[in-house]
Structures are given as C-alpha cells and as structure tokens.
C-alpha atoms as a PDB file:
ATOM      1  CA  UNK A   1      26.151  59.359  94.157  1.00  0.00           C
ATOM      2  CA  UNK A   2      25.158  58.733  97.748  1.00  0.00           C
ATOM      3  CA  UNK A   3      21.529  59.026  98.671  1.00  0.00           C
ATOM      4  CA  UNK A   4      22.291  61.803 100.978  1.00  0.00           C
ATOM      5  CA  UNK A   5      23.316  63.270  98.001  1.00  0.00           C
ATOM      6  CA  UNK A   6      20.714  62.562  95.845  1.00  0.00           C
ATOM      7  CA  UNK A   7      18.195  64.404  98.500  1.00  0.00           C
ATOM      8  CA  UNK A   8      20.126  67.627  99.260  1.00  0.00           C
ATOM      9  CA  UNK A   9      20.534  68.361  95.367  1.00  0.00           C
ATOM     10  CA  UNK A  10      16.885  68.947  94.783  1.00  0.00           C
ATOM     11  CA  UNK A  11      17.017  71.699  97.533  1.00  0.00           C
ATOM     12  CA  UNK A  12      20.502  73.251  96.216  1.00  0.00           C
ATOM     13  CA  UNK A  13      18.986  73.548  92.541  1.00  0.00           C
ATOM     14  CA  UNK A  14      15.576  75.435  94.105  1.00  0.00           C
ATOM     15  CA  UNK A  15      18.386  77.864  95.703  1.00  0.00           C
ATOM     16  CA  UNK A  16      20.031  78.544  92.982  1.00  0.00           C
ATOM     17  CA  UNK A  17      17.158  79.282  90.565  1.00  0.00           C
ATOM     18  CA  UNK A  18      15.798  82.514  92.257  1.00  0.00           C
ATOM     19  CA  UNK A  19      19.482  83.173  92.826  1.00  0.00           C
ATOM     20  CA  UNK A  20      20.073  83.108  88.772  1.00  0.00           C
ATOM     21  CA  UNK A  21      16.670  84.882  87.972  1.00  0.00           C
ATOM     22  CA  UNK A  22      18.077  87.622  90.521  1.00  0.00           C
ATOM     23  CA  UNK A  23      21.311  87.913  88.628  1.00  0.00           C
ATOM     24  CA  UNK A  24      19.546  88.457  85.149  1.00  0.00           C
END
C-alpha cells in the first residue's frame, strides 16, 4: 500500500463509523 494510502484510510474509517452507528 502506498503511503498516501496508508494516511487517507485512517480518515475514511472515522467516516464510516458514525455512518454505521447511524444505520443501526
């Protein structure tokens, strides 16, 4: 995985957590 990679997918995950906790 690239490091740009690396960085966004910290940011992705906390965006899709509230997301999930929405959903439920």
């Amino acid at each position: 995985m690239a490091k740009e990679e690396l960085l966004e997918f910290p940011g992705v995950v906390k965006e899709l957590l509230p997301n999930a906790t929405f959903r439920v």
